[in-house]
PDB file of N, CA and C in Angstrom:
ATOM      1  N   UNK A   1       0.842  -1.171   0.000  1.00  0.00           N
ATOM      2  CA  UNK A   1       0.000   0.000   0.000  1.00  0.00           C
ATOM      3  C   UNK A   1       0.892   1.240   0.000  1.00  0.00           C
ATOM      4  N   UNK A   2       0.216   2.034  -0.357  1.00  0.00           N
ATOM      5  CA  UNK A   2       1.164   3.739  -0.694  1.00  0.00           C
ATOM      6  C   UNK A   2       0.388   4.705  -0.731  1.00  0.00           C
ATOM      7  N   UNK A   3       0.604   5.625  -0.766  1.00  0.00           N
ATOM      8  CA  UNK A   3       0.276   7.186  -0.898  1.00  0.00           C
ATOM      9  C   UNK A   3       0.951   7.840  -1.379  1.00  0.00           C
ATOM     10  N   UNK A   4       0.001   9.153  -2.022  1.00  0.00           N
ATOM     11  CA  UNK A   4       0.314  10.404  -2.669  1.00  0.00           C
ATOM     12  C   UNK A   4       0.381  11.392  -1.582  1.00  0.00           C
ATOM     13  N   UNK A   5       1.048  12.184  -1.137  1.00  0.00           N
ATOM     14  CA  UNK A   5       1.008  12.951   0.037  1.00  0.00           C
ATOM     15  C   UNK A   5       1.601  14.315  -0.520  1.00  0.00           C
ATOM     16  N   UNK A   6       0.805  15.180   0.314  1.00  0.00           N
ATOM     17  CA  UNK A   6       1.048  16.821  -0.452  1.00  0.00           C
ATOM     18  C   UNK A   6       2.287  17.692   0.623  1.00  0.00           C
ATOM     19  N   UNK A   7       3.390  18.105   0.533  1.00  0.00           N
ATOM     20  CA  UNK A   7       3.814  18.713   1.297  1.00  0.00           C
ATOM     21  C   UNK A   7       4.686  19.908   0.512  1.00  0.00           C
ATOM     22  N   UNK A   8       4.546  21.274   0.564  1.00  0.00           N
ATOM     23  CA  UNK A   8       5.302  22.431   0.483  1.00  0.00           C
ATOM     24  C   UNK A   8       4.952  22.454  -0.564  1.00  0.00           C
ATOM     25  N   UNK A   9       3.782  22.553  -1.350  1.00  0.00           N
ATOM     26  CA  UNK A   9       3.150  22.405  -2.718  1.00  0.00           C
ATOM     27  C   UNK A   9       4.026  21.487  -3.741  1.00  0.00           C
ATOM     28  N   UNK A  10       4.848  20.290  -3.317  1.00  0.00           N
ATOM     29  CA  UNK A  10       5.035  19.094  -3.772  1.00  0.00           C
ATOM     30  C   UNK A  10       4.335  17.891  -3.706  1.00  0.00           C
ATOM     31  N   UNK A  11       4.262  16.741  -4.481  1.00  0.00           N
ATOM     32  CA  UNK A  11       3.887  15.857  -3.996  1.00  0.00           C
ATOM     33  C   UNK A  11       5.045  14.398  -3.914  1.00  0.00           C
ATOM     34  N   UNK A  12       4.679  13.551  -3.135  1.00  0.00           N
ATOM     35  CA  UNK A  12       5.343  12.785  -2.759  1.00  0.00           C
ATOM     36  C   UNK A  12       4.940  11.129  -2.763  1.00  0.00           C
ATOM     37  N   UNK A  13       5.890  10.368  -2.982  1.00  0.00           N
ATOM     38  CA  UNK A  13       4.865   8.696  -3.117  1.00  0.00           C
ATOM     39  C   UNK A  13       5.631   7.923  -1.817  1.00  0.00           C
ATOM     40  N   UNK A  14       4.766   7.470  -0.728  1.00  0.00           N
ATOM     41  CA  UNK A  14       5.325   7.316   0.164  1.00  0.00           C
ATOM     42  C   UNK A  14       4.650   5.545   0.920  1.00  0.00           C
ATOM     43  N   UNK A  15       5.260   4.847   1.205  1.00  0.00           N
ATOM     44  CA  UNK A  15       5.005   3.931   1.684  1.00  0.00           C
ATOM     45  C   UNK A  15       5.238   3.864   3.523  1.00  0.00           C
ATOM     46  N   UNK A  16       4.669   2.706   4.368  1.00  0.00           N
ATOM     47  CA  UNK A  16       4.544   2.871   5.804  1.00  0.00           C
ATOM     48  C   UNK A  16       6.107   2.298   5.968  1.00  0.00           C
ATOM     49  N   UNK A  17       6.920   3.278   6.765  1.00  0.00           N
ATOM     50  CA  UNK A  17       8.205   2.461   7.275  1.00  0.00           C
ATOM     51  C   UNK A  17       8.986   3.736   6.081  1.00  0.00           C
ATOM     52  N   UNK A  18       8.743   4.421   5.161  1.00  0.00           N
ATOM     53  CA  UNK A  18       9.696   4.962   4.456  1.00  0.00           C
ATOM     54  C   UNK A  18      10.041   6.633   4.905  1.00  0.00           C
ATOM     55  N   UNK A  19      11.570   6.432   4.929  1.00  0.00           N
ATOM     56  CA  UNK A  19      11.916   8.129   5.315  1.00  0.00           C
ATOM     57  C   UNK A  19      12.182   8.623   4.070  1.00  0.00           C
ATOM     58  N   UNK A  20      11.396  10.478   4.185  1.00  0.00           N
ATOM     59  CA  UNK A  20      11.473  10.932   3.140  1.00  0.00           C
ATOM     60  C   UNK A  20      11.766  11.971   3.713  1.00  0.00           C
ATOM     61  N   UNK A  21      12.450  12.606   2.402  1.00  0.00           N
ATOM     62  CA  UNK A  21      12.820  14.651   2.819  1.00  0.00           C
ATOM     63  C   UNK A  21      12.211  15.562   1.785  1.00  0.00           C
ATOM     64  N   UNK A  22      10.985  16.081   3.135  1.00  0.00           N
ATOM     65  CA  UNK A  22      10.506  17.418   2.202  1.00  0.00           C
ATOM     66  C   UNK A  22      10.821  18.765   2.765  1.00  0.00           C
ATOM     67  N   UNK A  23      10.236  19.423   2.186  1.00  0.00           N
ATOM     68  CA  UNK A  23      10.352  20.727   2.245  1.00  0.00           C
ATOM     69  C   UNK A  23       9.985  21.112   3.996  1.00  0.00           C
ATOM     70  N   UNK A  24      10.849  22.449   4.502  1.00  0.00           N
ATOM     71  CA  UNK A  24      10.757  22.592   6.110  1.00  0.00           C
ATOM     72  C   UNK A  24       9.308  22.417   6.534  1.00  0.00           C
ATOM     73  N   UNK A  25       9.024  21.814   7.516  1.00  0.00           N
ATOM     74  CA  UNK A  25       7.658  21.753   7.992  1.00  0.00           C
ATOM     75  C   UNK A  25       8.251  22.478   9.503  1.00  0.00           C
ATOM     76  N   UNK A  26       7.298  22.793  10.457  1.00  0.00           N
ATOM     77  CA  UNK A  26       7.487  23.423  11.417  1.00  0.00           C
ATOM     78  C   UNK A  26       7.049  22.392  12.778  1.00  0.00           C
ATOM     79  N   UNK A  27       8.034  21.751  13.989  1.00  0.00           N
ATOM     80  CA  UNK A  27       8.395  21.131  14.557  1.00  0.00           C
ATOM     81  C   UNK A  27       9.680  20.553  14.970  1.00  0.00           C
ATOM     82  N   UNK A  28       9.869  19.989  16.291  1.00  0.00           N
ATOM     83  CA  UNK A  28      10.709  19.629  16.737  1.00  0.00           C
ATOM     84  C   UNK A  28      11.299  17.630  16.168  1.00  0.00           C
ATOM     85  N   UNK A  29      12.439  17.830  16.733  1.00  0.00           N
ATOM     86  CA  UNK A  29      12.591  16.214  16.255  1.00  0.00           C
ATOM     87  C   UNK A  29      11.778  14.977  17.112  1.00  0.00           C
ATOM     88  N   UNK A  30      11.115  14.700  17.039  1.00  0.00           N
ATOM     89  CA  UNK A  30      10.163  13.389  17.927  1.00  0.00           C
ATOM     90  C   UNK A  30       9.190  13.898  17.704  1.00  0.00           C
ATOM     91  N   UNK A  31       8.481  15.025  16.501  1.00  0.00           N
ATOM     92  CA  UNK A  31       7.169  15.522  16.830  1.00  0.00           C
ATOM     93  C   UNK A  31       6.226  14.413  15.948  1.00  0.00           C
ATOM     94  N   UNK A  32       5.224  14.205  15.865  1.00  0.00           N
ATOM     95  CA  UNK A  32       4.373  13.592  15.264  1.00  0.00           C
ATOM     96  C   UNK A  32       3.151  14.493  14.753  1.00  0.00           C
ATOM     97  N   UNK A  33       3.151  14.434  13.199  1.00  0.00           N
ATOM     98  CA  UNK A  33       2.253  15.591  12.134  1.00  0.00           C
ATOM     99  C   UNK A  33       1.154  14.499  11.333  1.00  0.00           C
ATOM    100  N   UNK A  34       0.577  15.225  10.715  1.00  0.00           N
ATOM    101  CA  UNK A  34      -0.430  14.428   9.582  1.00  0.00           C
ATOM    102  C   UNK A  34      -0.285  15.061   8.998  1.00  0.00           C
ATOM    103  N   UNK A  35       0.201  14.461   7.315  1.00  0.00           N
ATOM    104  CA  UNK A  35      -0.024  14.960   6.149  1.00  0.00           C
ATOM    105  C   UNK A  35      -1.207  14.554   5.263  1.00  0.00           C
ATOM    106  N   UNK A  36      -2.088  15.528   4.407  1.00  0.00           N
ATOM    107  CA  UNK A  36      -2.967  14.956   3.886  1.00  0.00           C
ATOM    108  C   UNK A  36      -2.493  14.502   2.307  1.00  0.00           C
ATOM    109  N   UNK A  37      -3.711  13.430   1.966  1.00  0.00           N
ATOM    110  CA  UNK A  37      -2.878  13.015   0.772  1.00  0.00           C
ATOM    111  C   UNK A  37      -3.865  13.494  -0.432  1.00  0.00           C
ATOM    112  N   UNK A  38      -3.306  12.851  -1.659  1.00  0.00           N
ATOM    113  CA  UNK A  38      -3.840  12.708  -2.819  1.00  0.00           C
ATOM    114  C   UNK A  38      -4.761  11.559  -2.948  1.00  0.00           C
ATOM    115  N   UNK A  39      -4.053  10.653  -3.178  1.00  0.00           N
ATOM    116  CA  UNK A  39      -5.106   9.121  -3.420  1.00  0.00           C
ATOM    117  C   UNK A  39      -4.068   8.153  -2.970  1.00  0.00           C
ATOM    118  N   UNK A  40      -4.756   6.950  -2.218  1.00  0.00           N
ATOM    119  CA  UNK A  40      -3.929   5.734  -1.446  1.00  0.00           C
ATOM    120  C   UNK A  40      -4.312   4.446  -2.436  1.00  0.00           C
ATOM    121  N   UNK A  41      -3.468   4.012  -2.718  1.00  0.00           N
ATOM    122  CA  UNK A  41      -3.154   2.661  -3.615  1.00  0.00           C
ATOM    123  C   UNK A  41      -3.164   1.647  -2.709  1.00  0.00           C
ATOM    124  N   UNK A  42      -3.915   0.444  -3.419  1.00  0.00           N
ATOM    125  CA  UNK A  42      -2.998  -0.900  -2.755  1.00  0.00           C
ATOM    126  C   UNK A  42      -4.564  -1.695  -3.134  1.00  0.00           C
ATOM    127  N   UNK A  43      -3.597  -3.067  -2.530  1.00  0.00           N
ATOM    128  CA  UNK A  43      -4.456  -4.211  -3.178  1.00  0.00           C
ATOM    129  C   UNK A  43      -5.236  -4.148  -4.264  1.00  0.00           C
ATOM    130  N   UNK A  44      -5.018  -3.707  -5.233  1.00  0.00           N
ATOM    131  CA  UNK A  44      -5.925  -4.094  -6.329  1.00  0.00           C
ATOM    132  C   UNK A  44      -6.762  -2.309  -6.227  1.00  0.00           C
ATOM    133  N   UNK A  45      -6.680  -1.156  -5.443  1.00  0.00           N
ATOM    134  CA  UNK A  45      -8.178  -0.685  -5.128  1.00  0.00           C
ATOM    135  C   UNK A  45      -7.222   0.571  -5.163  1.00  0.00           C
ATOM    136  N   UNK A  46      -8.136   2.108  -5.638  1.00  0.00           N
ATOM    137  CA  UNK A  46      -7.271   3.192  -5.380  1.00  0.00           C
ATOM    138  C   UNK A  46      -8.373   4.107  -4.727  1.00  0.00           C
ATOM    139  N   UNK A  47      -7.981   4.885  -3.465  1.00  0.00           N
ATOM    140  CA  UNK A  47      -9.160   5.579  -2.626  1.00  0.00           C
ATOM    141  C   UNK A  47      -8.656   6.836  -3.001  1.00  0.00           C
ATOM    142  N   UNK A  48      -9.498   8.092  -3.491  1.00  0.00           N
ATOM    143  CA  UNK A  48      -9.024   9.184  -3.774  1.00  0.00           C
ATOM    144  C   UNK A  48      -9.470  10.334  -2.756  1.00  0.00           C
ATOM    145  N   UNK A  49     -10.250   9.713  -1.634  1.00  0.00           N
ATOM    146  CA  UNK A  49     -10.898  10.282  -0.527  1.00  0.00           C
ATOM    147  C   UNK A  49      -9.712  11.328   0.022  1.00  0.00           C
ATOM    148  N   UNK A  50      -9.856  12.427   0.660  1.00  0.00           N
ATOM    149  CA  UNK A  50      -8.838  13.003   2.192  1.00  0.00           C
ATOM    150  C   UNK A  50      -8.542  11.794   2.972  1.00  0.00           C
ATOM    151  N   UNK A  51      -7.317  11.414   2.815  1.00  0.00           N
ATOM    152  CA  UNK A  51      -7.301  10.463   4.087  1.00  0.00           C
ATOM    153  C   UNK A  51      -5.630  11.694   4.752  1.00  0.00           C
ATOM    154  N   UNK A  52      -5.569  11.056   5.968  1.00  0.00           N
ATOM    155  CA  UNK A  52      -3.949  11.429   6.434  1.00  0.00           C
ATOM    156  C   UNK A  52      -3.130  10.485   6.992  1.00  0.00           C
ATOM    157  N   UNK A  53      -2.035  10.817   6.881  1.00  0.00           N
ATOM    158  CA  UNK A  53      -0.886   9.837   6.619  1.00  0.00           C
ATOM    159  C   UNK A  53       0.062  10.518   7.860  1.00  0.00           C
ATOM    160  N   UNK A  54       0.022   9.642   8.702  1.00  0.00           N
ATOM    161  CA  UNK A  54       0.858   9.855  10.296  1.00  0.00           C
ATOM    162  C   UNK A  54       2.227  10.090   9.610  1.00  0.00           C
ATOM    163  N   UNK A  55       3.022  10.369  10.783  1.00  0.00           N
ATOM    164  CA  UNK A  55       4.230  10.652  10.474  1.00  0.00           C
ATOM    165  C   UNK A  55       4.991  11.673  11.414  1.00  0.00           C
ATOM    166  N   UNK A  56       6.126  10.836  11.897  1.00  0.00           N
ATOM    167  CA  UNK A  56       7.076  11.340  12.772  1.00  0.00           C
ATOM    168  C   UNK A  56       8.415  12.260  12.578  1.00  0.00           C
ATOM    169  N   UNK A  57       8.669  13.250  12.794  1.00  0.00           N
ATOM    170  CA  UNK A  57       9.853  14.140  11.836  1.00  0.00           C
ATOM    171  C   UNK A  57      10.991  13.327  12.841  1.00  0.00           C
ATOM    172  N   UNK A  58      12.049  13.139  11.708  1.00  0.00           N
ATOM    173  CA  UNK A  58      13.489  12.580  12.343  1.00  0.00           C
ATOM    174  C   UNK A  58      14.585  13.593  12.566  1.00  0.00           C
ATOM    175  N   UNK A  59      14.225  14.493  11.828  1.00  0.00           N
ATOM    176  CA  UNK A  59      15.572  15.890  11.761  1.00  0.00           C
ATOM    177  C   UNK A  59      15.160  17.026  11.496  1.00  0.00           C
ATOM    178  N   UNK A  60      15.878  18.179  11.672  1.00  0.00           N
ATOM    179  CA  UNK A  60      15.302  19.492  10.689  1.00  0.00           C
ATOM    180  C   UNK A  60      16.867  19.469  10.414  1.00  0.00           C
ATOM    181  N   UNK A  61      17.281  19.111   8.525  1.00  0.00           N
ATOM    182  CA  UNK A  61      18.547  19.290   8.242  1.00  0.00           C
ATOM    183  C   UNK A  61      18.612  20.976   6.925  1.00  0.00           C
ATOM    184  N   UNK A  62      19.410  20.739   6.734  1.00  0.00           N
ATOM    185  CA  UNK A  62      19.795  21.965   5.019  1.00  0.00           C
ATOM    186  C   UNK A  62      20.794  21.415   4.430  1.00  0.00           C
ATOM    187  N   UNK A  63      20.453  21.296   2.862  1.00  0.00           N
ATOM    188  CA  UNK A  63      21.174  21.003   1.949  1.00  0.00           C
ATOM    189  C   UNK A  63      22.574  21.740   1.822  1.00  0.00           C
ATOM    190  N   UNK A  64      23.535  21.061   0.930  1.00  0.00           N
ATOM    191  CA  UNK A  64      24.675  21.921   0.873  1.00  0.00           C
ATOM    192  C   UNK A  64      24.326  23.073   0.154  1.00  0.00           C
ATOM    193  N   UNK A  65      25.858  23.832   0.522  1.00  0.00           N
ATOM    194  CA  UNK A  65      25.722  25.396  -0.032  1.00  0.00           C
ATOM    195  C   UNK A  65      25.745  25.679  -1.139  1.00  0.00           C
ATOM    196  N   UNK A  66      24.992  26.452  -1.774  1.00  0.00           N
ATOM    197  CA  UNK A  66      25.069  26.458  -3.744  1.00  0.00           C
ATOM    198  C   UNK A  66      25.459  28.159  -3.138  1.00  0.00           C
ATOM    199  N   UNK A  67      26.064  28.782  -4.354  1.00  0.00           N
ATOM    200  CA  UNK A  67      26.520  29.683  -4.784  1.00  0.00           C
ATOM    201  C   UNK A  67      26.060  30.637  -5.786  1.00  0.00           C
ATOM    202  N   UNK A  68      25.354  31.772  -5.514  1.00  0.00           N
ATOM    203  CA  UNK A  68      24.370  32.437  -6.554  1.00  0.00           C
ATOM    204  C   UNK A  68      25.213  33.343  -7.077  1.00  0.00           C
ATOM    205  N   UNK A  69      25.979  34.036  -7.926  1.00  0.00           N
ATOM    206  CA  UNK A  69      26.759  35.230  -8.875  1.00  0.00           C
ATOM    207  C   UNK A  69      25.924  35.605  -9.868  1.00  0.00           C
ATOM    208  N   UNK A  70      25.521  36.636  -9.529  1.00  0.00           N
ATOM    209  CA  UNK A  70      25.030  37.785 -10.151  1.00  0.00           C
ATOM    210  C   UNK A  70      26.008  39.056 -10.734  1.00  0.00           C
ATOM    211  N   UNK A  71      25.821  39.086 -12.245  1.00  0.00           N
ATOM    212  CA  UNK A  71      27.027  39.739 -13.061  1.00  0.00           C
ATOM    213  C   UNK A  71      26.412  40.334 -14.245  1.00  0.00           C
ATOM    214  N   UNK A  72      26.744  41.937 -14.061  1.00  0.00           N
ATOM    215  CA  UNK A  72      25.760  43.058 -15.358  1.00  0.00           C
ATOM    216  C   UNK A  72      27.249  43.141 -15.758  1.00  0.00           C
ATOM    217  N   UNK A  73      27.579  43.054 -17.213  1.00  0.00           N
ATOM    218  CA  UNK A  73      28.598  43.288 -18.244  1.00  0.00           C
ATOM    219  C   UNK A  73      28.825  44.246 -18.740  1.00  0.00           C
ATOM    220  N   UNK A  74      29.968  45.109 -18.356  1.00  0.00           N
ATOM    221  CA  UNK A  74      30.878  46.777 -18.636  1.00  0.00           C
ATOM    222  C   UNK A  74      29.998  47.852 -17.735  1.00  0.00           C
ATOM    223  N   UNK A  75      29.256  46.991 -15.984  1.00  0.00           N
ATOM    224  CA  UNK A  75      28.782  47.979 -15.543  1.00  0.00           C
ATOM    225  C   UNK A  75      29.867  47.994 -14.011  1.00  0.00           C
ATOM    226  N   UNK A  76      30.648  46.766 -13.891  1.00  0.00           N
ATOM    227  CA  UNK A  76      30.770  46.971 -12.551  1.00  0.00           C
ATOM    228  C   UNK A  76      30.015  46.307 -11.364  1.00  0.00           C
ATOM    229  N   UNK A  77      29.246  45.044 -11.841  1.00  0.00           N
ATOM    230  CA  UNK A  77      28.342  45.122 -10.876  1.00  0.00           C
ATOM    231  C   UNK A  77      28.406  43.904 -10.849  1.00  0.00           C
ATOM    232  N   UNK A  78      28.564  43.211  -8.861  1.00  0.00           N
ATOM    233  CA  UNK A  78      28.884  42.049  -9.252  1.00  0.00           C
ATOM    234  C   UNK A  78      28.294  41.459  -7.366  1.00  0.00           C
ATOM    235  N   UNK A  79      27.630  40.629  -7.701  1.00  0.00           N
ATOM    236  CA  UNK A  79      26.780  40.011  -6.340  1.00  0.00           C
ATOM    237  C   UNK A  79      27.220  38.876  -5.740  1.00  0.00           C
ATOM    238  N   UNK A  80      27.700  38.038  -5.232  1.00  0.00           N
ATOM    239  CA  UNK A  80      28.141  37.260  -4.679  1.00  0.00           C
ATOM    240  C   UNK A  80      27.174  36.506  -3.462  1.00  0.00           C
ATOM    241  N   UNK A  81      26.370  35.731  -4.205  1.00  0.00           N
ATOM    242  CA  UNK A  81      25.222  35.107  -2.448  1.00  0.00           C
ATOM    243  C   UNK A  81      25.139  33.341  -2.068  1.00  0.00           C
ATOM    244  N   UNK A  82      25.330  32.847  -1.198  1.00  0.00           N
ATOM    245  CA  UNK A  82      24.881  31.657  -0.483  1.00  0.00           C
ATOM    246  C   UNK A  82      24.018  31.240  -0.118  1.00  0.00           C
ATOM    247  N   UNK A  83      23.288  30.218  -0.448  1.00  0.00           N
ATOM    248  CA  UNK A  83      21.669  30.119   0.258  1.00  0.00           C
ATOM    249  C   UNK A  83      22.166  27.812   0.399  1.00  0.00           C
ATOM    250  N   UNK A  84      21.184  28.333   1.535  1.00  0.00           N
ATOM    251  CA  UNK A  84      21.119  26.962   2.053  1.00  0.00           C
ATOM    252  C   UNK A  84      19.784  26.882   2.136  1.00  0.00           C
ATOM    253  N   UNK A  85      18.781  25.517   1.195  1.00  0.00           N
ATOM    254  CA  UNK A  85      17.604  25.412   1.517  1.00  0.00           C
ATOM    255  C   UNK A  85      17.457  23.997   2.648  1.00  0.00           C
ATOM    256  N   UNK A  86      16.517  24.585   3.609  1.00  0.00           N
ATOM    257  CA  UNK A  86      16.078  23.982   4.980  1.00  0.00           C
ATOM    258  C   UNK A  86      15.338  22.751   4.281  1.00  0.00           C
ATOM    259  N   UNK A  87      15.485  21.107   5.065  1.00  0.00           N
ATOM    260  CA  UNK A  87      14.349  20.402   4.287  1.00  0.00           C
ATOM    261  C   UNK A  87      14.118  19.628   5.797  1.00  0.00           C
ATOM    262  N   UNK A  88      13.136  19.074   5.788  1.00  0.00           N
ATOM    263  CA  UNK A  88      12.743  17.907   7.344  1.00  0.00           C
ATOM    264  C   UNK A  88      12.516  17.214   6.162  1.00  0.00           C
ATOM    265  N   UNK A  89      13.218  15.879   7.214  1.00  0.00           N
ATOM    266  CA  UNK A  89      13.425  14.392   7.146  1.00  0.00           C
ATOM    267  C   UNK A  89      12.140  14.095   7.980  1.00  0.00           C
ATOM    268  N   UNK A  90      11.018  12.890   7.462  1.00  0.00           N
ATOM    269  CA  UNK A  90      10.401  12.551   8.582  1.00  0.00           C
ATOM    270  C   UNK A  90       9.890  10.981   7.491  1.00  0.00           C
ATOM    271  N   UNK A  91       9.661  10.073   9.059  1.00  0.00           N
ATOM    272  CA  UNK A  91       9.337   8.451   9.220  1.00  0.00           C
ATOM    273  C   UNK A  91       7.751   8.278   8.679  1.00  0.00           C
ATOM    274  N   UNK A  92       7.288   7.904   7.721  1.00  0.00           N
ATOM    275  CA  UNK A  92       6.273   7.598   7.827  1.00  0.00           C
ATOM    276  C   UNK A  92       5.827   6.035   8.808  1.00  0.00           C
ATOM    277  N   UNK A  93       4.744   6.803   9.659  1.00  0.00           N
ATOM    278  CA  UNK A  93       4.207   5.635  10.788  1.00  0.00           C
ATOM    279  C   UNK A  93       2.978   4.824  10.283  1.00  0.00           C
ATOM    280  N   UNK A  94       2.244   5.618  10.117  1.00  0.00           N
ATOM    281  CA  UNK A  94       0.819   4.856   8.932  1.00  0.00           C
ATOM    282  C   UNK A  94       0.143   5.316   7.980  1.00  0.00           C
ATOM    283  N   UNK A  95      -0.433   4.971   7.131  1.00  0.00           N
ATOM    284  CA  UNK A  95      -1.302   5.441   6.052  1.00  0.00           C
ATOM    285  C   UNK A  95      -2.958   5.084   6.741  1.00  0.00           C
TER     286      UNK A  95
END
């Protein structure tokens, strides 16, 4: 069985027992959230109802550092920026 699950206007295909990393959600590590889904698969049958899909966050981590340069040509002008995007890791517990 599986699910479609909506998080940070992504979607996601997630099975019970699987860790996934989405986009920052807001909580601590041991917190327990519900995400709502799209449609749940399995046995033969697909439910397209609201259902929610438990789930325990394992981390709040951030990806490595990318490097943004921004550069206007024969003006002088030159930007230099770092961004780190935030993502939570979390356990799915049940569908």
């Amino acid at each position: 069985m599986y699910a479609i699950i909506n998080s940070g206007g992504k979607q996601y295909k997630v099975a019970q027992g699987d860790v996934v990393e989405v986009e920052k959600l807001d909580g601590k590590k041991g917190d327990k959230i519900e995400l709502a889904t799209t449609f749940v698969a399995g046995e033969g049958k697909i439910d397209t109802a609201q259902k929610k899909v438990k789930a325990e966050i394992l981390a709040q981590v951030r990806d490595k550092k990318i490097i943004v340069y921004k550069y206007k040509a024969k003006k002088n002008i030159r930007k230099k920026q770092g961004h780190r995007q935030p993502h939570t890791k979390i356990k799915i517990l049940s569908i």
